[in-house]
Protein backbone atom coordinates (compact mmCIF):
# COMPACT_ATOMS: atom_id res chain seq x y z
CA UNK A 1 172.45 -184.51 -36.95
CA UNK A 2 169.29 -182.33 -36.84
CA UNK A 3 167.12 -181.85 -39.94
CA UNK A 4 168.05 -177.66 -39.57
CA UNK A 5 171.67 -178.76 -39.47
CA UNK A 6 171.52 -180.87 -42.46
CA UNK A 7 169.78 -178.24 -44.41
CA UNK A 8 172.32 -175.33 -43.65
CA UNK A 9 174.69 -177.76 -45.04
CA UNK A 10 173.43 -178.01 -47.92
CA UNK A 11 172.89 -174.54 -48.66
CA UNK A 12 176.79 -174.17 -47.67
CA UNK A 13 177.37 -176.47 -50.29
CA UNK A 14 175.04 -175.05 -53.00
CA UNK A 15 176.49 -171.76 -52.26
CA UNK A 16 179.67 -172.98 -52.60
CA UNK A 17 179.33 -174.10 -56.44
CA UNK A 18 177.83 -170.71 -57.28
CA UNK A 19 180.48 -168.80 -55.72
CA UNK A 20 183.00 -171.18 -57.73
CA UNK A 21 181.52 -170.99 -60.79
CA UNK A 22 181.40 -166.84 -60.59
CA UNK A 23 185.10 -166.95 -59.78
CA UNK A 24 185.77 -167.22 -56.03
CA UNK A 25 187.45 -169.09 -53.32
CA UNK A 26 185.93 -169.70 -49.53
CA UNK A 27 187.46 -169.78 -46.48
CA UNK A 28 185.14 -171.12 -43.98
CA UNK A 29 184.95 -170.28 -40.18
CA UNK A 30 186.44 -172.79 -37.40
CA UNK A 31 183.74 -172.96 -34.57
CA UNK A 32 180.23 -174.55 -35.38
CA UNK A 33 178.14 -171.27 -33.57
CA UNK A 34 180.49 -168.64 -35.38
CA UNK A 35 178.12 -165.97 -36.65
CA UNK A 36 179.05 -166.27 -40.28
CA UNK A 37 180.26 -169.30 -42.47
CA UNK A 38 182.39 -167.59 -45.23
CA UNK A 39 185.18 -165.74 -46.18
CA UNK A 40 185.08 -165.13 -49.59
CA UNK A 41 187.63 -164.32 -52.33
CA UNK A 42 187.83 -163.29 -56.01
CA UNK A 43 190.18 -165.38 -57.88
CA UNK A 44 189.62 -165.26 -61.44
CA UNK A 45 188.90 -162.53 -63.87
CA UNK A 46 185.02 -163.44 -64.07
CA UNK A 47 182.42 -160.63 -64.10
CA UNK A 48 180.15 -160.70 -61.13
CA UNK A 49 177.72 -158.26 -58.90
CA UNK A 50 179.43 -159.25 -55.68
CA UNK A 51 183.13 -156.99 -54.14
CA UNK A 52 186.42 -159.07 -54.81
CA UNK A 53 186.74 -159.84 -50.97
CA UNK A 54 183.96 -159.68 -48.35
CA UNK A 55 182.86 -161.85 -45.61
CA UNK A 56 179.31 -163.93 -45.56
CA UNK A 57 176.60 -166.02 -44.02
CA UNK A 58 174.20 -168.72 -45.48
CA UNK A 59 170.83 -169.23 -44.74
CA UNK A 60 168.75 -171.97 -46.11
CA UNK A 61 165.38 -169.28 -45.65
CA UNK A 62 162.55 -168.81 -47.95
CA UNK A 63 161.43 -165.73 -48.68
CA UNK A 64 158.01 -165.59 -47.08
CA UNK A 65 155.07 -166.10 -49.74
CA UNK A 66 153.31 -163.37 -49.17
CA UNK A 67 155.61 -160.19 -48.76
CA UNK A 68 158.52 -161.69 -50.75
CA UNK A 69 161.20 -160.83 -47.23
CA UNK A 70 163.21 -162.79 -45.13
CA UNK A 71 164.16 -161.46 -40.96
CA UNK A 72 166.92 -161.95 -38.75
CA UNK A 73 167.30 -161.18 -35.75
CA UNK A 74 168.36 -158.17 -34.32
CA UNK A 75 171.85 -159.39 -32.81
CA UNK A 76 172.37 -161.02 -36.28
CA UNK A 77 172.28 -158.24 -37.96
CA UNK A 78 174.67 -156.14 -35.24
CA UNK A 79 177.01 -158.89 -35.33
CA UNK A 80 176.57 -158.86 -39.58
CA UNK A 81 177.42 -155.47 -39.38
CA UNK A 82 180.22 -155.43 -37.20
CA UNK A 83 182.00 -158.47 -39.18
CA UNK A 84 181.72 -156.36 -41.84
CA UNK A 85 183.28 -153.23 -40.70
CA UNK A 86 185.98 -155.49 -38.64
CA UNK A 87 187.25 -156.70 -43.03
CA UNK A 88 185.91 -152.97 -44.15
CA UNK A 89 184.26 -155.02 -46.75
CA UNK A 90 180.77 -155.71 -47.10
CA UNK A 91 178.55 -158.23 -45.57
CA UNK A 92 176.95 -160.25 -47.46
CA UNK A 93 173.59 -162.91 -46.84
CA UNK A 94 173.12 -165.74 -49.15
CA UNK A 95 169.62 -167.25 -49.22
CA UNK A 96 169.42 -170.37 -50.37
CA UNK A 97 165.57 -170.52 -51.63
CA UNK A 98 163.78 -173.52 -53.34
CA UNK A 99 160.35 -171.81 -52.99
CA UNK A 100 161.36 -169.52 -55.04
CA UNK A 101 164.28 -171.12 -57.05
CA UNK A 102 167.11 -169.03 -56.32
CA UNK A 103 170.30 -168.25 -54.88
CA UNK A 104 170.11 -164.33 -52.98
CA UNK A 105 172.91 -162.44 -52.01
CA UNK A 106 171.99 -159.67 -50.04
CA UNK A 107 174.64 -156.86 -49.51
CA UNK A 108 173.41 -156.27 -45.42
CA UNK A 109 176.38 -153.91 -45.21
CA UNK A 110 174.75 -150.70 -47.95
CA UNK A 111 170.85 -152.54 -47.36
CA UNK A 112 167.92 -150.76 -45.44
CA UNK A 113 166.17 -153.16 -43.36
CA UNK A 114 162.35 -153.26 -42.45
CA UNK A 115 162.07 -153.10 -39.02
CA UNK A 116 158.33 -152.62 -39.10
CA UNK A 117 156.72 -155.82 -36.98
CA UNK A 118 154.98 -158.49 -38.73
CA UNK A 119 151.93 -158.30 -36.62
CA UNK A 120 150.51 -156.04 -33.47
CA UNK A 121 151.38 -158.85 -30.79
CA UNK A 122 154.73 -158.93 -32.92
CA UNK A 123 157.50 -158.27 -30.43
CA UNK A 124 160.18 -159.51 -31.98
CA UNK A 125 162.07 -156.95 -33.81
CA UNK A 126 163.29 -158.49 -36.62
CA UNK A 127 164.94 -157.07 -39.29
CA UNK A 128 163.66 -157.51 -42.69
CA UNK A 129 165.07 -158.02 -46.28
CA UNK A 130 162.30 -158.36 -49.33
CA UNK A 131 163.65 -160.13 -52.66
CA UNK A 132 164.16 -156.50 -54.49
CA UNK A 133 167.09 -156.12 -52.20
CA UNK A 134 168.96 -159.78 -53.39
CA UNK A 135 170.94 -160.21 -56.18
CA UNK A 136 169.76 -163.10 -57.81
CA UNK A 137 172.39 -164.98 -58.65
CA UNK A 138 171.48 -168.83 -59.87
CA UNK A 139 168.31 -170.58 -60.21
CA UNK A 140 168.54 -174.24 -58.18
CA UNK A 141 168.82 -177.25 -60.13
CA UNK A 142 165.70 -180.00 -59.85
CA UNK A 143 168.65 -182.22 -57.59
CA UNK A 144 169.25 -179.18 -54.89
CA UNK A 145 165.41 -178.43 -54.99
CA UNK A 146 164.52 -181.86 -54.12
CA UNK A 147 167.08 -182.21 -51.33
CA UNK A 148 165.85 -178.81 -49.38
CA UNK A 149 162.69 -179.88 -49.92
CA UNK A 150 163.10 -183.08 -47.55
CA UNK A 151 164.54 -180.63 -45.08
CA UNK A 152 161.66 -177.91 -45.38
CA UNK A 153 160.22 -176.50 -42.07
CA UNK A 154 157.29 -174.86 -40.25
CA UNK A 155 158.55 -171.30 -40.81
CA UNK A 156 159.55 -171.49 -44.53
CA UNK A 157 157.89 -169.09 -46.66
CA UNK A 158 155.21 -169.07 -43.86
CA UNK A 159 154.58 -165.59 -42.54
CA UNK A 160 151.60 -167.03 -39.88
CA UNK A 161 154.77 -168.45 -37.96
CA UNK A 162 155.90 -165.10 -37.32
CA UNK A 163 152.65 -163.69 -36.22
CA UNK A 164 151.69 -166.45 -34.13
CA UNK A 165 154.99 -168.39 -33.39
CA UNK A 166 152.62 -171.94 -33.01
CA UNK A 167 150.76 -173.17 -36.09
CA UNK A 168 148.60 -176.46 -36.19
CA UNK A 169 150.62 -179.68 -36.49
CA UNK A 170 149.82 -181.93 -39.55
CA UNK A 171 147.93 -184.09 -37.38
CA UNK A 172 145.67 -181.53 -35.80
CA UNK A 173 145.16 -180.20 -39.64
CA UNK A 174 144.63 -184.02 -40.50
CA UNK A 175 141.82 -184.45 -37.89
CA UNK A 176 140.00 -181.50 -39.21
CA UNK A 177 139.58 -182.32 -42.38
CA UNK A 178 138.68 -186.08 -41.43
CA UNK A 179 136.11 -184.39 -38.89
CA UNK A 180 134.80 -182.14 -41.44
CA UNK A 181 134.80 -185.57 -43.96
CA UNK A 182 132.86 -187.09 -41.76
CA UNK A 183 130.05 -184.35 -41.44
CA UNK A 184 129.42 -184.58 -44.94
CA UNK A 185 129.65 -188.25 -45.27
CA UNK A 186 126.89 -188.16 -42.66
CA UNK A 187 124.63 -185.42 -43.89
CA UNK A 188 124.76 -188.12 -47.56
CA UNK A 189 123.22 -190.90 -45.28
CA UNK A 190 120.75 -188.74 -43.66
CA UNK A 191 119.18 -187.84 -47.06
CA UNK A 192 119.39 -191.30 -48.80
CA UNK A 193 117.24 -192.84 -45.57
């Protein structure tokens, strides 16, 4: 199992307990590339922000550091939108975010997305949700924070990924800074001699 796999598990699972703990039942999807995970129910009395019935997705994103938004892509978002109409319920997106300690629901369905790009070379036409849009609706525990942490990527919370779509690898980063190290360490000996 992949480490992207393992982490959209996990926010499955986290999701899970707050959606149980606010009153509600799941139904999950068959197929492993179905564009949405949940189909979710109200089945207690419990006050909550979120419709009685409405079908979902969960994404183990960070909301980038900077600008506070998370993208999808364009066919996501169709498809989001078309799931929704197909239960004439809303859509909802559950972000799953241990940067910023928090389970997100955003309502896709009623939401305007930012479609501006996140650079000039930016071809990508994502659409974009910032954290004003979410409902916030649990903080993560230190257990769940730890866990997505061991399954953090590249892109999370990184907006550079977007604009560039390559970064510097660890290593490359790691041999700068024992370059640079080395300069100075060098420069000492010249003025002891």
């Amino acid at each position: 199992m992949q480490k992207q796999d393992k982490k959209s598990d996990l926010g499955v699972e986290i999701v899970e307990r707050t959606l149980e703990g606010l009153g509600y039942t799941m139904a999950h999807t068959k197929e492993k590339y179905s564009p949405y995970d949940l189909v979710v129910t109200k089945v207690t009395d419990e006050k909550s922000d979120l419709p009685n019935m409405f079908p979902a997705d969960v994404k183990t994103y960070t909301f980038t550091s900077k600008y506070k938004e998370v993208s999808i892509k364009i066919k996501q978002y169709n498809n989001y939108c078309d799931i929704g109409e197909l239960y004439d319920s809303p859509f909802y997106l559950f972000i799953v975010d241990e940067l910023h300690d928090g389970v997100f629901a955003i309502n896709i369905s009623n939401s305007i997305p930012d479609t501006a790009p996140f650079s000039k070379n930016d071809t990508s036409l994502r659409k974009k949700f910032n954290m004003g849009q979410a409902i916030k609706l649990r903080s993560l525990n230190f257990e769940e924070k730890r866990k997505l942490k061991k399954y953090r990527t590249i892109q999370d919370g990184n907006e550079t990924y977007y604009v560039k779509k390559e970064l510097d690898t660890p290593k490359k980063v790691w041999e700068i800074n024992r370059r640079n190290s080395n300069e100075r360490n060098n420069k000492k000996s010249f003025r002891q001699v």
